[in-house]
PDB file of N, CA and C in Angstrom:
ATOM      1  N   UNK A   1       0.840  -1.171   0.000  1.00  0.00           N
ATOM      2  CA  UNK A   1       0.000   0.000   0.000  1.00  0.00           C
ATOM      3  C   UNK A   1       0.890   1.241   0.000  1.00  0.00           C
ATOM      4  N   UNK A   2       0.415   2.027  -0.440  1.00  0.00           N
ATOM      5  CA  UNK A   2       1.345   3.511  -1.326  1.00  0.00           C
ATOM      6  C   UNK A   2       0.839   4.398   0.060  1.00  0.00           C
ATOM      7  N   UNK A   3       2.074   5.016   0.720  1.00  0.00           N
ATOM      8  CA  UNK A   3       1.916   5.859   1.564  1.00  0.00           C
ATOM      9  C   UNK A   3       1.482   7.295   1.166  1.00  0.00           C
ATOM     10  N   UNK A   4       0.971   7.969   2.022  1.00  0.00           N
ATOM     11  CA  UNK A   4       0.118   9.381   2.063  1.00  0.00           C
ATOM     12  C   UNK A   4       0.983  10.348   0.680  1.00  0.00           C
ATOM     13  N   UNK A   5       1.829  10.391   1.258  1.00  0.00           N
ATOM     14  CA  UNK A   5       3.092  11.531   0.979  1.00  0.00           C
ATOM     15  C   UNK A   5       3.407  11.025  -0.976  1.00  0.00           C
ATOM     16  N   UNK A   6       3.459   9.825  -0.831  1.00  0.00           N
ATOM     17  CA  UNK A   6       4.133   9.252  -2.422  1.00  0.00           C
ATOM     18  C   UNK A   6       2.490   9.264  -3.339  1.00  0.00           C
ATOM     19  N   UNK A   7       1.149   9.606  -2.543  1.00  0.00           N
ATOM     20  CA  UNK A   7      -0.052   9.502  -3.331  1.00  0.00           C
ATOM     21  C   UNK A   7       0.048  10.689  -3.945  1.00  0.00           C
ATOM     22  N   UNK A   8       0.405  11.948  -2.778  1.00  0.00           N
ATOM     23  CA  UNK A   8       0.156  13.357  -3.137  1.00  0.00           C
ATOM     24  C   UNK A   8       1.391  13.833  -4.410  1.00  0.00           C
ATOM     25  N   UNK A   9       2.373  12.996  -4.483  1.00  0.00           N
ATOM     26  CA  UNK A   9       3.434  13.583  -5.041  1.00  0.00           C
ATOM     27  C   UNK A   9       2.733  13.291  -6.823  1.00  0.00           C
ATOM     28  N   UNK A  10       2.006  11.957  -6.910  1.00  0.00           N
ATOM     29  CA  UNK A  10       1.638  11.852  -8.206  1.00  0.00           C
ATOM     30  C   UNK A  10       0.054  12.286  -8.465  1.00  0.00           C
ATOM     31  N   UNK A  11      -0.542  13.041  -7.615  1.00  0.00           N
ATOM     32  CA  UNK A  11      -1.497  13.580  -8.200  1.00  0.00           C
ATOM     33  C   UNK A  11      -1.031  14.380  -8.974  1.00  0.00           C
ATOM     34  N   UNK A  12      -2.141  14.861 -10.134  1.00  0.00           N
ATOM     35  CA  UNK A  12      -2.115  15.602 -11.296  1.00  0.00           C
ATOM     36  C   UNK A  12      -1.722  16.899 -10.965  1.00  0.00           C
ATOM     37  N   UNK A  13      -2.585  17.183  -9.975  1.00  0.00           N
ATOM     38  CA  UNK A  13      -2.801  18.707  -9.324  1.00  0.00           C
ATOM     39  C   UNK A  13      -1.376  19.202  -8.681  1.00  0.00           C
ATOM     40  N   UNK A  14      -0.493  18.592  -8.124  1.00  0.00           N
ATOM     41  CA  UNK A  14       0.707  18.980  -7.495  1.00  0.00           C
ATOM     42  C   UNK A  14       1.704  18.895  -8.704  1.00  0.00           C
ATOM     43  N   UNK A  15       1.525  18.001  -9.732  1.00  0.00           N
ATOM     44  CA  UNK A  15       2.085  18.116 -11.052  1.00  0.00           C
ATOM     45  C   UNK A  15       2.607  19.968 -11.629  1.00  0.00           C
ATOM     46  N   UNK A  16       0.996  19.894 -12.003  1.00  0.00           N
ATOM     47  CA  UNK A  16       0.473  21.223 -12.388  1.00  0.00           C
ATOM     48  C   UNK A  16       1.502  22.416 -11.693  1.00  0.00           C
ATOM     49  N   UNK A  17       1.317  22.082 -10.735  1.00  0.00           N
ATOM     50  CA  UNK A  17       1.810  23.820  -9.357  1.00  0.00           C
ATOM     51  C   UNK A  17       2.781  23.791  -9.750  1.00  0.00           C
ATOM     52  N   UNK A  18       3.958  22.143  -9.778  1.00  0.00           N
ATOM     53  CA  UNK A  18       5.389  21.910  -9.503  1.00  0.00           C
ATOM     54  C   UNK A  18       5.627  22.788 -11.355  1.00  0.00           C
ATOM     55  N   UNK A  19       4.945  22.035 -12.264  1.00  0.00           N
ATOM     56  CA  UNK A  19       5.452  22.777 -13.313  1.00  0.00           C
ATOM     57  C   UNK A  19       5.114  24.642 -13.206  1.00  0.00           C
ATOM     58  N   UNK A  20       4.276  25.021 -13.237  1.00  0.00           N
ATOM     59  CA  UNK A  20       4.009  26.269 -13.095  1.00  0.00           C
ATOM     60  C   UNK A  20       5.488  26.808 -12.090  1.00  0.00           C
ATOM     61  N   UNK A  21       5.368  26.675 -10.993  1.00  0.00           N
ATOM     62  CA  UNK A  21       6.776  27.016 -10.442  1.00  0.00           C
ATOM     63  C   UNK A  21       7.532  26.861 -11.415  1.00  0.00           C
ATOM     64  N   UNK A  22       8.182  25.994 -11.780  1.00  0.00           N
ATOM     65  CA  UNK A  22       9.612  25.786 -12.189  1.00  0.00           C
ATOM     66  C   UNK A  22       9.515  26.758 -13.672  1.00  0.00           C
ATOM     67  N   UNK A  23       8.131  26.678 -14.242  1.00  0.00           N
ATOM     68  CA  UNK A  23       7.987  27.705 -15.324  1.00  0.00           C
ATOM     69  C   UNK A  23       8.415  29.372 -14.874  1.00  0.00           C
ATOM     70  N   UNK A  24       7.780  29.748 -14.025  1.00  0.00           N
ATOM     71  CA  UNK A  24       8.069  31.146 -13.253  1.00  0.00           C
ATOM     72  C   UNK A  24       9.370  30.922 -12.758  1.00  0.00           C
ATOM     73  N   UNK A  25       9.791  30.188 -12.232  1.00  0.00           N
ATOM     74  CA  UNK A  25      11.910  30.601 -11.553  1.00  0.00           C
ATOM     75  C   UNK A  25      12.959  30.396 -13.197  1.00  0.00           C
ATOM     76  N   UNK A  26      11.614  30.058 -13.573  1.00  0.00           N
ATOM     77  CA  UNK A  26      13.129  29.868 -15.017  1.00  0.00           C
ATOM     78  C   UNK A  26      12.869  30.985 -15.447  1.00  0.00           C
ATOM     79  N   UNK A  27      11.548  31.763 -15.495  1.00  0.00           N
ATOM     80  CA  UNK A  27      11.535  32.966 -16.560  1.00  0.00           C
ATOM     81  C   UNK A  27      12.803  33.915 -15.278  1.00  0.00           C
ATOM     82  N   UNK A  28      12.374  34.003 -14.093  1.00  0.00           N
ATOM     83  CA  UNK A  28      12.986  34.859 -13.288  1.00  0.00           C
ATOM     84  C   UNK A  28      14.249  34.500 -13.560  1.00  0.00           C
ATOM     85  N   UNK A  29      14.931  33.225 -13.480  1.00  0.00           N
ATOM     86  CA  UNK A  29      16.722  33.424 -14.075  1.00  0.00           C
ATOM     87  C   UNK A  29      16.979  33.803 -15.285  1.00  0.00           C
ATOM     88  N   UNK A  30      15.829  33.917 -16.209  1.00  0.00           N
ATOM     89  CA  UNK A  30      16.431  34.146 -17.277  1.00  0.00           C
ATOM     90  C   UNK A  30      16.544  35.826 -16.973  1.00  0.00           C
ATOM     91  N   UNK A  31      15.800  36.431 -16.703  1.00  0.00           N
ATOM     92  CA  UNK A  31      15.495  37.997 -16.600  1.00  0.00           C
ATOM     93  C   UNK A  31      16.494  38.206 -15.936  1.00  0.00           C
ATOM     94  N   UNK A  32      16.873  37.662 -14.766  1.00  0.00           N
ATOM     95  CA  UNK A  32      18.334  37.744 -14.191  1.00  0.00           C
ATOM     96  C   UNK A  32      18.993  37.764 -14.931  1.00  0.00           C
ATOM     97  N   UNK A  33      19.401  36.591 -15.684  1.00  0.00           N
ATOM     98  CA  UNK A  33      20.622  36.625 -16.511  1.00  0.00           C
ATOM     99  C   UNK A  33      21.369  37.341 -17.328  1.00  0.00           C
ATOM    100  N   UNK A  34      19.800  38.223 -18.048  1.00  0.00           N
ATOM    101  CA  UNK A  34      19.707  39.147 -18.650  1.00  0.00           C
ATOM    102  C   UNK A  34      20.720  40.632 -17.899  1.00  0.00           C
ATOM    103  N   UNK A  35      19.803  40.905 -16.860  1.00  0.00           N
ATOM    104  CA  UNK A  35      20.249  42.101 -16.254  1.00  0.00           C
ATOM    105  C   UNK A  35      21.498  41.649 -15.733  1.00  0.00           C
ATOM    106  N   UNK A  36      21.997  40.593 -15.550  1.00  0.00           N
ATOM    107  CA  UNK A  36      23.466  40.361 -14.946  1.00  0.00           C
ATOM    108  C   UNK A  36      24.458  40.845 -16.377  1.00  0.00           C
ATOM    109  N   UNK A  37      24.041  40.789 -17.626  1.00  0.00           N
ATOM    110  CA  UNK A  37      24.465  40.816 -18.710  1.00  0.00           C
ATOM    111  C   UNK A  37      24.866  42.446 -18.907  1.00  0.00           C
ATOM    112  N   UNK A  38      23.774  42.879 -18.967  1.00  0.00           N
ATOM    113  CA  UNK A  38      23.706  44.245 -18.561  1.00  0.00           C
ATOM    114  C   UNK A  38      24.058  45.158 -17.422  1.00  0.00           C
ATOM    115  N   UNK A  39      24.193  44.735 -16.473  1.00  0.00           N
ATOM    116  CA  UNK A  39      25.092  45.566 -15.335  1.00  0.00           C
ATOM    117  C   UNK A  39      26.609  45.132 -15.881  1.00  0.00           C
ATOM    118  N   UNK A  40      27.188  44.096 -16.415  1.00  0.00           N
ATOM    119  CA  UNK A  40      28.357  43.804 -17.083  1.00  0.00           C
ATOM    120  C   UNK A  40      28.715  44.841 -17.821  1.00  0.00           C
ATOM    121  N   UNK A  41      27.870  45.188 -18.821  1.00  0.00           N
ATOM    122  CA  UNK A  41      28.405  45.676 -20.061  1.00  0.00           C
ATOM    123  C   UNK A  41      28.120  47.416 -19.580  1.00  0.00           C
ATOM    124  N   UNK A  42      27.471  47.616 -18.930  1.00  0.00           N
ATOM    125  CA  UNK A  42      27.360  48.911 -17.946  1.00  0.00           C
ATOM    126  C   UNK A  42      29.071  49.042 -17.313  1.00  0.00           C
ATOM    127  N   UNK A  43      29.254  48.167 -16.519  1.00  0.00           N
ATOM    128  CA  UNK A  43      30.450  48.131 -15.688  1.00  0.00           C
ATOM    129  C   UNK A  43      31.948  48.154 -16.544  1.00  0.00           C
ATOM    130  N   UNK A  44      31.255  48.049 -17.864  1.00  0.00           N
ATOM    131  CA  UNK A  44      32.782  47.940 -18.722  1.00  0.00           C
ATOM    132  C   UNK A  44      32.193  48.869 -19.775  1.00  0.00           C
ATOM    133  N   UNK A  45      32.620  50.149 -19.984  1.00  0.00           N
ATOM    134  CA  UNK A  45      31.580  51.273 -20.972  1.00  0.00           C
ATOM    135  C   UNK A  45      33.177  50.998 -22.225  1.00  0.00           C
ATOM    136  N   UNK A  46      34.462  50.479 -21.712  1.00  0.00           N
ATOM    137  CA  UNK A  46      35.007  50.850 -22.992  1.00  0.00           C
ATOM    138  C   UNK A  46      35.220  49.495 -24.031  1.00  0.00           C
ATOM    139  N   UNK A  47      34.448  48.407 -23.409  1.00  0.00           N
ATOM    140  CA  UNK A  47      34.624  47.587 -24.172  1.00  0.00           C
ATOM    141  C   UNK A  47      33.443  47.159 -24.842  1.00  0.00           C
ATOM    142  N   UNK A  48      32.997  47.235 -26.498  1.00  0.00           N
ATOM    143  CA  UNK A  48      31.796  46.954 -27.171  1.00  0.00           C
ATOM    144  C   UNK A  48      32.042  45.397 -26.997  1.00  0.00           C
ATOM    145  N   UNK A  49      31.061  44.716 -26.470  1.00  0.00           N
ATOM    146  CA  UNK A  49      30.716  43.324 -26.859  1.00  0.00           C
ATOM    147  C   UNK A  49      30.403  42.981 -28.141  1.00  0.00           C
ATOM    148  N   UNK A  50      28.952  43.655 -28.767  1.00  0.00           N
ATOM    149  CA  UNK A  50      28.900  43.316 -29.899  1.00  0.00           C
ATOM    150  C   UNK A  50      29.661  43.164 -31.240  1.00  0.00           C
ATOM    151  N   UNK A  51      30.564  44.466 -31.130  1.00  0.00           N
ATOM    152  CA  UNK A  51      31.143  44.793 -32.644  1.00  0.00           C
ATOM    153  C   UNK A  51      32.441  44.160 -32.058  1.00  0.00           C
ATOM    154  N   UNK A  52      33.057  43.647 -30.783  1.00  0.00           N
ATOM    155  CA  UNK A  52      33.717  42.594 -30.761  1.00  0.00           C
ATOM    156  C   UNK A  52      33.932  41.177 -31.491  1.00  0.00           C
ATOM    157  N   UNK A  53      32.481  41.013 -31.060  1.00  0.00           N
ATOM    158  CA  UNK A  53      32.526  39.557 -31.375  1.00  0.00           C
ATOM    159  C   UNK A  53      32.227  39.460 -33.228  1.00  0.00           C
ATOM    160  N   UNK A  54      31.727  40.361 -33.480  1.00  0.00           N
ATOM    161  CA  UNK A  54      31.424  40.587 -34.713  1.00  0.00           C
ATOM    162  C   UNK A  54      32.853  40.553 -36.033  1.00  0.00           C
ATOM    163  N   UNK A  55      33.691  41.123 -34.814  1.00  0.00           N
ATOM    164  CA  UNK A  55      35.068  41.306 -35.299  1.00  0.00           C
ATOM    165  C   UNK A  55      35.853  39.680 -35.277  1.00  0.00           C
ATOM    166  N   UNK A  56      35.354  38.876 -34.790  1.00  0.00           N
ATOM    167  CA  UNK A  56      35.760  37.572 -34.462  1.00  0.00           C
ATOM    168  C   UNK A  56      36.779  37.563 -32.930  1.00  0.00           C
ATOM    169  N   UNK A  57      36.474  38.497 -32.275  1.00  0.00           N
ATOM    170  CA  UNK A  57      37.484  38.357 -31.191  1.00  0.00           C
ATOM    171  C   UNK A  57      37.137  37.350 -30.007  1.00  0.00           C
ATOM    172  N   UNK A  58      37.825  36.250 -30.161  1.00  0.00           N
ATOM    173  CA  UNK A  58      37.340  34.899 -29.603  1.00  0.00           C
ATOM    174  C   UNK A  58      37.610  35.017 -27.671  1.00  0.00           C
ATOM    175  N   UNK A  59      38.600  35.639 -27.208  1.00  0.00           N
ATOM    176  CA  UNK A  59      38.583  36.449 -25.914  1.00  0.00           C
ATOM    177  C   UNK A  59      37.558  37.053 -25.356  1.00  0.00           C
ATOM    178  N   UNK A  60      36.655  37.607 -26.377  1.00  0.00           N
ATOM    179  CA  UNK A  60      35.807  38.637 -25.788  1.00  0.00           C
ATOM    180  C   UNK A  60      34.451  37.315 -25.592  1.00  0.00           C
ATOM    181  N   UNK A  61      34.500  36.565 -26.498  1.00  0.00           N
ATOM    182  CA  UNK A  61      33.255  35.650 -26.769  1.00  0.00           C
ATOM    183  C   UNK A  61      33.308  34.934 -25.576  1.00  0.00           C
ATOM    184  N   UNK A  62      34.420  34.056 -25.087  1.00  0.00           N
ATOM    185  CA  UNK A  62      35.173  33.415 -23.810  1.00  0.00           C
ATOM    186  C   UNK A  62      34.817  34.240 -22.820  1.00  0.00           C
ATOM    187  N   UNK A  63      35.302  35.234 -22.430  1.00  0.00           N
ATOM    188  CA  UNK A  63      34.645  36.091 -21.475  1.00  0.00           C
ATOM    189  C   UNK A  63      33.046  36.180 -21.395  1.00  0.00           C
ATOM    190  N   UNK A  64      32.765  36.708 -21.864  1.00  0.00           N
ATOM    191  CA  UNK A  64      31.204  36.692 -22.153  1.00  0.00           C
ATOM    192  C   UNK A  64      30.008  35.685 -22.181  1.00  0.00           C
ATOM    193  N   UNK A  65      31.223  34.588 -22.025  1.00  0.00           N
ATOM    194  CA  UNK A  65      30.131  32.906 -22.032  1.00  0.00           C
ATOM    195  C   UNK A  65      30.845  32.211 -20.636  1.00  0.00           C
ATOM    196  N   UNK A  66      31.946  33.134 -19.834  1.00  0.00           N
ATOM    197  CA  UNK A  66      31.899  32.647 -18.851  1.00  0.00           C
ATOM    198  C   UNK A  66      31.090  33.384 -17.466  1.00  0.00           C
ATOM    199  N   UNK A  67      31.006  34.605 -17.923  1.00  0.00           N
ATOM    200  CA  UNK A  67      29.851  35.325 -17.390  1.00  0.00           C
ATOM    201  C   UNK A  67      28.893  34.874 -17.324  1.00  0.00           C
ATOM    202  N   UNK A  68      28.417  34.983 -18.179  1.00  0.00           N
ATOM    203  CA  UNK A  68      26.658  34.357 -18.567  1.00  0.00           C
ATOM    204  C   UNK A  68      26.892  32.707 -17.739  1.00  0.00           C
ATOM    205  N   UNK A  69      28.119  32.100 -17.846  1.00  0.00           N
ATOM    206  CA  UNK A  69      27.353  30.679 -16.972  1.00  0.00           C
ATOM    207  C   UNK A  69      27.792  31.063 -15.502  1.00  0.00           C
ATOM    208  N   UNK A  70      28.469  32.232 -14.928  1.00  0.00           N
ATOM    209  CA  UNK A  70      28.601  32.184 -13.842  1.00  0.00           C
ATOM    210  C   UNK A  70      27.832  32.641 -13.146  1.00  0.00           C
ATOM    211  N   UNK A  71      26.696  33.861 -13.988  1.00  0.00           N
ATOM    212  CA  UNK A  71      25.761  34.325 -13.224  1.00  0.00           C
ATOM    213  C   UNK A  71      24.412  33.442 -13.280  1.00  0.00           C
ATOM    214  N   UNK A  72      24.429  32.185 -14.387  1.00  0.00           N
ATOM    215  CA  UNK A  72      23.414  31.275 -14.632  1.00  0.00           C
ATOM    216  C   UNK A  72      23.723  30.367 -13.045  1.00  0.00           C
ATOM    217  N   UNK A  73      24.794  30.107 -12.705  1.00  0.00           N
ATOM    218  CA  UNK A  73      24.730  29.286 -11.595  1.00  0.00           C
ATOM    219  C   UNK A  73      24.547  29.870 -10.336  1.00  0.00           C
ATOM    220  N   UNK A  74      25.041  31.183 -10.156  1.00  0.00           N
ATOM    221  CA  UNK A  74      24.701  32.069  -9.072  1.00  0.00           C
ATOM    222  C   UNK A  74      23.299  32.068  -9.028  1.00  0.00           C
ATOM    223  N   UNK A  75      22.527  32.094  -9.894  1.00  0.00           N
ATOM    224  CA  UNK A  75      21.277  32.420 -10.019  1.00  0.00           C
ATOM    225  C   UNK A  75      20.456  31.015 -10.165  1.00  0.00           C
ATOM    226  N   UNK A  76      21.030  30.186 -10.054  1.00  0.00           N
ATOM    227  CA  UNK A  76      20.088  28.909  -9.872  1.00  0.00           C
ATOM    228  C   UNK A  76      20.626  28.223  -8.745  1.00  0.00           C
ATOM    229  N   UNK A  77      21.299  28.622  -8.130  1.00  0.00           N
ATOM    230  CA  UNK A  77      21.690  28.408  -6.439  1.00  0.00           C
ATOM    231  C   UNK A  77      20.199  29.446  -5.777  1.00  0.00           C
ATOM    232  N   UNK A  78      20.737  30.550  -6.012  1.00  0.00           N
ATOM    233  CA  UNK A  78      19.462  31.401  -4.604  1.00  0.00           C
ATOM    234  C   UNK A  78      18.098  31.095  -5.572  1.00  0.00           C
ATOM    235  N   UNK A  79      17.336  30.603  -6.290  1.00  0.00           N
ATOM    236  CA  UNK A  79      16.383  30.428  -6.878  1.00  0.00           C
ATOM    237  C   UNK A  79      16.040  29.057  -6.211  1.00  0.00           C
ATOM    238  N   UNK A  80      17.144  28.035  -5.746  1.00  0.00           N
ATOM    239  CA  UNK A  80      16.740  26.926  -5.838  1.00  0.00           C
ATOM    240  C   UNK A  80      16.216  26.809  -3.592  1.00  0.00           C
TER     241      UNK A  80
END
């Protein structure tokens, strides 16, 4: 016989909530991620990201993708 706790976990209805949450903290890291992107490129006014990378400067791309996963994990630590 299936205890209390393991019935509630597979109802439909706690399904539902659990996705809805995890739908809303992902939009919120992403919006984070975003503005973490942007206080970056705020914090550095003499370096263009775009017409960097545009230029092929593979340093700037490296930088910029280690940002973005460092503030992706910062931000799915206090989310979690």
């Amino acid at each position: 016989m299936a205890s209390a706790s393991l019935i509630a976990f597979i109802l439909p209805e706690n399904f539902l909530i659990g996705a809805i949450g995890s739908t809303i903290f992902g939009i919120i890291g992403i919006i984070l991620l975003i503005l973490g992107y942007f206080a970056f490129d705020i914090v550095t006014p003499k370096l263009d990201v775009p017409a960097e990378l545009t230029k092929g400067n593979v340093s700037v791309g490296i930088v910029v993708a280690s940002l973005l996963l460092a503030i992706a994990y910062i931000v799915g630590n206090v989310l979690q």
